[in-house]
PDB file of N, CA and C in Angstrom:
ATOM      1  N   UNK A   1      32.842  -3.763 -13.782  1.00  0.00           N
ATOM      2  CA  UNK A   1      31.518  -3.189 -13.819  1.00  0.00           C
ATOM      3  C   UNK A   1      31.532  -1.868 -13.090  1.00  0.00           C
ATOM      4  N   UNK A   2      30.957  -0.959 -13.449  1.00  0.00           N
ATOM      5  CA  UNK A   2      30.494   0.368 -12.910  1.00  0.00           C
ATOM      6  C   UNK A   2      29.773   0.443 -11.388  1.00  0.00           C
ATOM      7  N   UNK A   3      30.433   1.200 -10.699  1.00  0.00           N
ATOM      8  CA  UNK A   3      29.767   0.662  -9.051  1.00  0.00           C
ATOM      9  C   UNK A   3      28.038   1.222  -9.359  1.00  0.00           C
ATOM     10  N   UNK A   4      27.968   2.434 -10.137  1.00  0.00           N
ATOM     11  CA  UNK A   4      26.477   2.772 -10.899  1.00  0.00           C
ATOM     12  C   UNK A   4      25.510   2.036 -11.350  1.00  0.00           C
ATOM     13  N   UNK A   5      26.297   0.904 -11.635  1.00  0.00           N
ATOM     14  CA  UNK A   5      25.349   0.201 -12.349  1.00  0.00           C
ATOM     15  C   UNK A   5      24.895  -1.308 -11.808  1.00  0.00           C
ATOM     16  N   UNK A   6      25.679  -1.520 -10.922  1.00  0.00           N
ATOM     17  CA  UNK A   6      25.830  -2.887 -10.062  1.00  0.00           C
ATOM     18  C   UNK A   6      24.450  -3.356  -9.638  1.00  0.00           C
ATOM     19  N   UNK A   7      24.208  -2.629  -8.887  1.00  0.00           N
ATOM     20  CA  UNK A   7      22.449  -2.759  -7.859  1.00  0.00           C
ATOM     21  C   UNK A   7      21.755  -3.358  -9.225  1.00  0.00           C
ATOM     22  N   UNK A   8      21.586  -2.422 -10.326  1.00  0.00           N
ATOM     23  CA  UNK A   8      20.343  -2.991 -11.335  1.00  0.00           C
ATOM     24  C   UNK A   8      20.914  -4.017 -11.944  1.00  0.00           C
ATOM     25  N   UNK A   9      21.988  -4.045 -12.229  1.00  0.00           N
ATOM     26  CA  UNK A   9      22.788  -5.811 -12.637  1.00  0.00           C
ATOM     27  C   UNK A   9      22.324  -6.745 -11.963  1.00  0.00           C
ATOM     28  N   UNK A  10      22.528  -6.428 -10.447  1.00  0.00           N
ATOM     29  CA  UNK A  10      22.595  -7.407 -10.201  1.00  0.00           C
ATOM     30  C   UNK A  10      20.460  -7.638  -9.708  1.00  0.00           C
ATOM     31  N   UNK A  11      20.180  -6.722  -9.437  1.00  0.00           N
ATOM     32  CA  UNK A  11      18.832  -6.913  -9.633  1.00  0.00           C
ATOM     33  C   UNK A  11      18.243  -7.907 -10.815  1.00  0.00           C
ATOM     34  N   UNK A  12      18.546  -7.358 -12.153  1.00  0.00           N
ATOM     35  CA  UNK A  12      18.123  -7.786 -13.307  1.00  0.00           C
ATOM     36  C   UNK A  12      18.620  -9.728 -13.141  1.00  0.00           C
ATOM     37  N   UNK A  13      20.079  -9.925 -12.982  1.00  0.00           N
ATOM     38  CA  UNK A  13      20.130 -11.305 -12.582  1.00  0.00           C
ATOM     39  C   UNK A  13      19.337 -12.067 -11.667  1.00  0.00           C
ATOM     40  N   UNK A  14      18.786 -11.893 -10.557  1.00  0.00           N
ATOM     41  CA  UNK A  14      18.293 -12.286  -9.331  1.00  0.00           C
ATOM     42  C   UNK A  14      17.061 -12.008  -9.421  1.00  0.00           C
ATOM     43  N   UNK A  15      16.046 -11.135 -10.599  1.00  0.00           N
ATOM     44  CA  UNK A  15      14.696 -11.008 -10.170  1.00  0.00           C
ATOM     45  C   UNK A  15      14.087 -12.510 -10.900  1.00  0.00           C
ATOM     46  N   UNK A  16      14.624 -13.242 -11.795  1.00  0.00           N
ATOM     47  CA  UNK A  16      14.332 -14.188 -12.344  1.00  0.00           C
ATOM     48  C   UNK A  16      14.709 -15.712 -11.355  1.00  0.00           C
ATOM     49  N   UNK A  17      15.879 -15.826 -10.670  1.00  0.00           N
ATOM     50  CA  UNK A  17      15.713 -16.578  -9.913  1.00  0.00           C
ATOM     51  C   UNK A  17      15.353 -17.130  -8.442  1.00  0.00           C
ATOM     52  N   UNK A  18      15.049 -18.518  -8.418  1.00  0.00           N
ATOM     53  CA  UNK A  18      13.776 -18.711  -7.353  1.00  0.00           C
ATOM     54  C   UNK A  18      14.780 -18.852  -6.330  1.00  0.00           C
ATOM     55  N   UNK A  19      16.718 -19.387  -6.341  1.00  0.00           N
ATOM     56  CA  UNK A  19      17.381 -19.214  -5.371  1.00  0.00           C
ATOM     57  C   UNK A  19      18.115 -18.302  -5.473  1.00  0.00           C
ATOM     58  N   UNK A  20      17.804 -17.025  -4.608  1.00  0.00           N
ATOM     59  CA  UNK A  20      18.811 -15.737  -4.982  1.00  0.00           C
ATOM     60  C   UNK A  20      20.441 -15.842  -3.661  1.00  0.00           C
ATOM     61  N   UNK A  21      20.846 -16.497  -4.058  1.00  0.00           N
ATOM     62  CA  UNK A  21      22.003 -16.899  -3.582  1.00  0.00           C
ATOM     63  C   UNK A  21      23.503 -16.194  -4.603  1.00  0.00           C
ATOM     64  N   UNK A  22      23.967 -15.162  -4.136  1.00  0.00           N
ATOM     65  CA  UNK A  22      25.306 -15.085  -5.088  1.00  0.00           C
ATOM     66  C   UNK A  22      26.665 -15.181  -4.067  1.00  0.00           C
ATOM     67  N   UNK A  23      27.735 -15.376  -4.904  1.00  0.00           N
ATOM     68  CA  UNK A  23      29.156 -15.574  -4.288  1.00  0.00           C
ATOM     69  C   UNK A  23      30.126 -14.932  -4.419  1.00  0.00           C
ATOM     70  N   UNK A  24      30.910 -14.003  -3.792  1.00  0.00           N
ATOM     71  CA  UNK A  24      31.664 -12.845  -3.438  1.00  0.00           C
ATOM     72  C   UNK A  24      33.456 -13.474  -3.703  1.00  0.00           C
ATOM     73  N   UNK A  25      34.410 -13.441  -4.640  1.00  0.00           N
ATOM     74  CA  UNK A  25      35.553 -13.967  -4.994  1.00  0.00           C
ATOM     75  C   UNK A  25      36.361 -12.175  -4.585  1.00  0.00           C
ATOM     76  N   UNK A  26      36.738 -11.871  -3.284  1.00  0.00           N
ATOM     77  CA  UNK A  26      37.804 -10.512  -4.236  1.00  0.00           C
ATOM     78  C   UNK A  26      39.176 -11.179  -4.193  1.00  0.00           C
ATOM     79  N   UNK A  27      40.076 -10.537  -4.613  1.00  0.00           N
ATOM     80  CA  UNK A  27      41.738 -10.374  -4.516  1.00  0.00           C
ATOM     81  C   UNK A  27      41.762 -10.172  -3.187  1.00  0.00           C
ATOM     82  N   UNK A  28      43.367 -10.200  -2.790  1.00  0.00           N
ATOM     83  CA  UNK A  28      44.179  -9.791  -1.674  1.00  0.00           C
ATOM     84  C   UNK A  28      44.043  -8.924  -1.315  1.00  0.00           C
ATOM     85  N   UNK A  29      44.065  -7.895  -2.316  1.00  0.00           N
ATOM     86  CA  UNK A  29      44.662  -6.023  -2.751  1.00  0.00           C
ATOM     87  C   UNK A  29      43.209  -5.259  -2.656  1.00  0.00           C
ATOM     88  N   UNK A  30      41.969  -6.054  -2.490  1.00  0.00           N
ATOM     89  CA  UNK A  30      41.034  -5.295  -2.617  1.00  0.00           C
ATOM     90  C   UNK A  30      40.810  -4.573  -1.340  1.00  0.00           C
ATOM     91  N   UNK A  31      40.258  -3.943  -1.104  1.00  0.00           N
ATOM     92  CA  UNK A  31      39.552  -2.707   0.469  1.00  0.00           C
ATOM     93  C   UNK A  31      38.506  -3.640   1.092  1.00  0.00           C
ATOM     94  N   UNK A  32      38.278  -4.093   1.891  1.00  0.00           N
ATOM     95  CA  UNK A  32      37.453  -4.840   2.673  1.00  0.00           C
ATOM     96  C   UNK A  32      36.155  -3.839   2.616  1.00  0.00           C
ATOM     97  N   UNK A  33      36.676  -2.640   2.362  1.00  0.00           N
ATOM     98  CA  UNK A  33      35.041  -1.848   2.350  1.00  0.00           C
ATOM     99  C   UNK A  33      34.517  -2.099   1.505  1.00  0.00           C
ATOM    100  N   UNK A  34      35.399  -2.077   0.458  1.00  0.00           N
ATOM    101  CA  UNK A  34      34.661  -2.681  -1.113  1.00  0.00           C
ATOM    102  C   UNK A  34      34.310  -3.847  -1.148  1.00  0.00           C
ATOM    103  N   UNK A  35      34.462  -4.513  -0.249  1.00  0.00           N
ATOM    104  CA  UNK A  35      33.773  -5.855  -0.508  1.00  0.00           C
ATOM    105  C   UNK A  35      32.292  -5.609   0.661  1.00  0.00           C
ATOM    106  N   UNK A  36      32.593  -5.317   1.425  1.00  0.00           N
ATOM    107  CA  UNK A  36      31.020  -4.819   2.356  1.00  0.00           C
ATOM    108  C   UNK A  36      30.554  -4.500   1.663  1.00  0.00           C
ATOM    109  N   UNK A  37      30.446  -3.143   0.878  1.00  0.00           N
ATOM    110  CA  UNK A  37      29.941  -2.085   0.269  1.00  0.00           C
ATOM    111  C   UNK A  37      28.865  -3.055  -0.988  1.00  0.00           C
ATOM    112  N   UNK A  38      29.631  -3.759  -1.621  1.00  0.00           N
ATOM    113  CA  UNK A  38      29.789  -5.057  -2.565  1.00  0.00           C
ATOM    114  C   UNK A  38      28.020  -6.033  -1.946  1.00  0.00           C
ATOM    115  N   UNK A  39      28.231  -6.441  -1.261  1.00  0.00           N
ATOM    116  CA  UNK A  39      27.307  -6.946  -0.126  1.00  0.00           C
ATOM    117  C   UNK A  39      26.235  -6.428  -0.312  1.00  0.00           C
ATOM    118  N   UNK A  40      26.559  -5.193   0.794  1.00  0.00           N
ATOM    119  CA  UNK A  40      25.062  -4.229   1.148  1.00  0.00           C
ATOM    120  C   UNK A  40      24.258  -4.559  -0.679  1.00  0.00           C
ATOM    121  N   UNK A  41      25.118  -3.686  -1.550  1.00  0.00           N
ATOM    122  CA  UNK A  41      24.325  -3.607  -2.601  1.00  0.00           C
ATOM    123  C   UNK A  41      23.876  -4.872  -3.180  1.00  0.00           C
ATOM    124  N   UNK A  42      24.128  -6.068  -3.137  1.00  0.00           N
ATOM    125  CA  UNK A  42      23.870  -6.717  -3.689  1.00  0.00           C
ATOM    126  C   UNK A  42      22.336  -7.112  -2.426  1.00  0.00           C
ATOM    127  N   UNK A  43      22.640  -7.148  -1.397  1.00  0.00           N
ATOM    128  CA  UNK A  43      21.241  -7.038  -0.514  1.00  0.00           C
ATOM    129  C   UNK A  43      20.054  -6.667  -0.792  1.00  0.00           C
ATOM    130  N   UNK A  44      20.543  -4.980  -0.787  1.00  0.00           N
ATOM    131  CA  UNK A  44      19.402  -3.925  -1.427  1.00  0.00           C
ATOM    132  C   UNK A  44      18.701  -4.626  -3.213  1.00  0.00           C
ATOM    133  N   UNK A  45      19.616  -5.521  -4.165  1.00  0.00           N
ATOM    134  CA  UNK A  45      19.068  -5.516  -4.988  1.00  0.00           C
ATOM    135  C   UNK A  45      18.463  -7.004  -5.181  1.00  0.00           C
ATOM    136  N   UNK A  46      18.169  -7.792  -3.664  1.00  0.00           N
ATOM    137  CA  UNK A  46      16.962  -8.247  -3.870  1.00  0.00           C
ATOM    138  C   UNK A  46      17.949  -9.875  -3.570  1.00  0.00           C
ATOM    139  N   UNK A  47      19.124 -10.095  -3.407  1.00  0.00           N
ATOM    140  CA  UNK A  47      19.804 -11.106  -2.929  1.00  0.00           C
ATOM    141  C   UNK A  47      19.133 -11.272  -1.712  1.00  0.00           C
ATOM    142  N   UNK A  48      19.099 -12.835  -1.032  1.00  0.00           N
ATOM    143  CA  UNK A  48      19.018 -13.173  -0.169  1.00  0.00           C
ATOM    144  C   UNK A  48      20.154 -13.535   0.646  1.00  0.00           C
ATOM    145  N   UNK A  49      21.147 -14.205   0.220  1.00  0.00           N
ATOM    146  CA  UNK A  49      22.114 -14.961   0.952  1.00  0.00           C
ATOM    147  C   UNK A  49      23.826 -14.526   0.103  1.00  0.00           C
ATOM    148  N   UNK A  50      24.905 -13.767   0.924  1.00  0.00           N
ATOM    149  CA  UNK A  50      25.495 -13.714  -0.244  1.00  0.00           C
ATOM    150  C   UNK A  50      26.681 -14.781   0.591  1.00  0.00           C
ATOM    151  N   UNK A  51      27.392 -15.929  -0.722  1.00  0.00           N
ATOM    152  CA  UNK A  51      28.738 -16.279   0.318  1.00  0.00           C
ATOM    153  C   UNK A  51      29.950 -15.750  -0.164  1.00  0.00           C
ATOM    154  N   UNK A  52      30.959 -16.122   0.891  1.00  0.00           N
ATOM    155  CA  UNK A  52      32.301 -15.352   0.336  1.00  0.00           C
ATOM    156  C   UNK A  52      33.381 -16.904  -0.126  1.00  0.00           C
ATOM    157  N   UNK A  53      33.443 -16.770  -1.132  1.00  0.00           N
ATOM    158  CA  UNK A  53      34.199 -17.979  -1.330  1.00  0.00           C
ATOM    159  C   UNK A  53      35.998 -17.612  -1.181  1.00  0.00           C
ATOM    160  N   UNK A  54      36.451 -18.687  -1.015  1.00  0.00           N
ATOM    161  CA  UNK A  54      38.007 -18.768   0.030  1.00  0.00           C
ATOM    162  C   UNK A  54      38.989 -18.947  -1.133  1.00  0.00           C
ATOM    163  N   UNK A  55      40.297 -18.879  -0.634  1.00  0.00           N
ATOM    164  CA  UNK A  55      41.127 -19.121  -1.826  1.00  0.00           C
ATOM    165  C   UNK A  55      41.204 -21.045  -1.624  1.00  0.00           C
ATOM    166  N   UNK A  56      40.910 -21.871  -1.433  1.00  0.00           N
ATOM    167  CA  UNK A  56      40.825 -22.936  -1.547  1.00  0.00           C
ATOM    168  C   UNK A  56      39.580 -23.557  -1.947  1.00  0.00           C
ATOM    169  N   UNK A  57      38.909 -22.580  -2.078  1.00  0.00           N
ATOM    170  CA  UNK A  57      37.294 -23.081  -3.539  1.00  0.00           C
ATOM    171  C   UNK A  57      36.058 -23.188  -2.429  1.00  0.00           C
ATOM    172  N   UNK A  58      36.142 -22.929  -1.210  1.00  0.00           N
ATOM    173  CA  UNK A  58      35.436 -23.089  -0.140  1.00  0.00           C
ATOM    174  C   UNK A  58      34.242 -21.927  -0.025  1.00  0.00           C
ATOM    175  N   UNK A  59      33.136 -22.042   0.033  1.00  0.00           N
ATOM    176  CA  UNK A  59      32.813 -21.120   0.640  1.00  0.00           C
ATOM    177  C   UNK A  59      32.078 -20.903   2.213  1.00  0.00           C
ATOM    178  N   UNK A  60      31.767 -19.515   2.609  1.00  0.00           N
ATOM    179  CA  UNK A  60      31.769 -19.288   3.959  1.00  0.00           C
ATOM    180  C   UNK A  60      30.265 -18.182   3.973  1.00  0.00           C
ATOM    181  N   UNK A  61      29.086 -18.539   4.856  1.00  0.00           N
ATOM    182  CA  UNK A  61      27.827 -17.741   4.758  1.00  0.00           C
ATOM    183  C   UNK A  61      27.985 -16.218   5.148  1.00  0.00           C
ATOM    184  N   UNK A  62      27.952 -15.128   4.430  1.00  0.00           N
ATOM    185  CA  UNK A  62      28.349 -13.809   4.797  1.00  0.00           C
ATOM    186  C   UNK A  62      27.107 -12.993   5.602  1.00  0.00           C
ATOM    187  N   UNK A  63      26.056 -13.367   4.508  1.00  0.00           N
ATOM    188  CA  UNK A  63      24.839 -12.231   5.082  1.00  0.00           C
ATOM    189  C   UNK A  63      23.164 -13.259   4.481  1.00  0.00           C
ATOM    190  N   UNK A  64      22.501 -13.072   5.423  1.00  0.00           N
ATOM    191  CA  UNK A  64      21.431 -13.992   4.566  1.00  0.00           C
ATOM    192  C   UNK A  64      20.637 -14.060   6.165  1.00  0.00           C
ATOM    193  N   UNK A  65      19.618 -14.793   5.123  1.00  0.00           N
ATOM    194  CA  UNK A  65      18.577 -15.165   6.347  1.00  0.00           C
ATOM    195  C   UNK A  65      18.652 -16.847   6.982  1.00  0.00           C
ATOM    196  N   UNK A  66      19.501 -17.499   6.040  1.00  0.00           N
ATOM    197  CA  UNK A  66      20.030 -18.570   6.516  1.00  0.00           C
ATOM    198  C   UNK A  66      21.009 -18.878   7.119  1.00  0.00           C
ATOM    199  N   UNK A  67      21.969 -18.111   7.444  1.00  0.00           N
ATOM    200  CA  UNK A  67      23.303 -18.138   8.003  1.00  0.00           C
ATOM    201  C   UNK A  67      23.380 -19.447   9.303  1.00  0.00           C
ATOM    202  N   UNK A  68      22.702 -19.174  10.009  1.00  0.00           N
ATOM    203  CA  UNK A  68      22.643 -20.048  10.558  1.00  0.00           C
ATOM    204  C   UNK A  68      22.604 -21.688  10.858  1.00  0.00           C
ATOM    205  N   UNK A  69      21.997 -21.458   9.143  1.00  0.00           N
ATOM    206  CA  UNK A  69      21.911 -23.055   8.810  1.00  0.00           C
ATOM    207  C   UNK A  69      22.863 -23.899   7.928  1.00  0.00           C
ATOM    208  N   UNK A  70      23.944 -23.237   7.670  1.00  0.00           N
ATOM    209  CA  UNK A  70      24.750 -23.667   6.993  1.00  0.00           C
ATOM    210  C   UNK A  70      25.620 -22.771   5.837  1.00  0.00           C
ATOM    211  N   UNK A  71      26.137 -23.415   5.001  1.00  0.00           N
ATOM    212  CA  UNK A  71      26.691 -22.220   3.948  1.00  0.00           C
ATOM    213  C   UNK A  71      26.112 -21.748   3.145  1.00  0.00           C
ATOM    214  N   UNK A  72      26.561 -20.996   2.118  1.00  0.00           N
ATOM    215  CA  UNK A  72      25.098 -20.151   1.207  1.00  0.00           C
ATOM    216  C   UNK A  72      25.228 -21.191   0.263  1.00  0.00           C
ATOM    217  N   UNK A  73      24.793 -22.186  -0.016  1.00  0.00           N
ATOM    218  CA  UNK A  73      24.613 -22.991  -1.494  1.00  0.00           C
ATOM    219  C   UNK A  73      25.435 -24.150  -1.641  1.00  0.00           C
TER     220      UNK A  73
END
């Protein structure tokens, strides 16, 4: 996907649902900025909670207003 076009993607997915929860998979090889960067925008476009899922199928609470309470989903 186009980093241009991401925010309204992912807007357009998430304005319809009532749990805006999404899950973050990168590679090894990716830039850790790009995965922040990844984040923020998905924040700004209206996500609440994003998790980062593990290479063993796990996931882990990244950013959200629930963090505290457990994992994202």
């Amino acid at each position: 996907m186009d980093w241009g076009h991401l925010r309204e993607r992912l807007r357009d997915i998430f304005a319809i649902r009532v749990e805006r929860v999404a899950y973050l998979e990168a590679d090894n090889d990716i830039d850790f900025q790009d995965v922040a960067d990844v984040i923020a925008i998905a924040r700004i476009a209206g996500v609440d909670r994003v998790g980062l899922l593990t290479e063993d199928g796990r996931h882990a609470p990244m950013a959200g207003k629930a963090i505290a309470s457990g994992p994202a989903g």
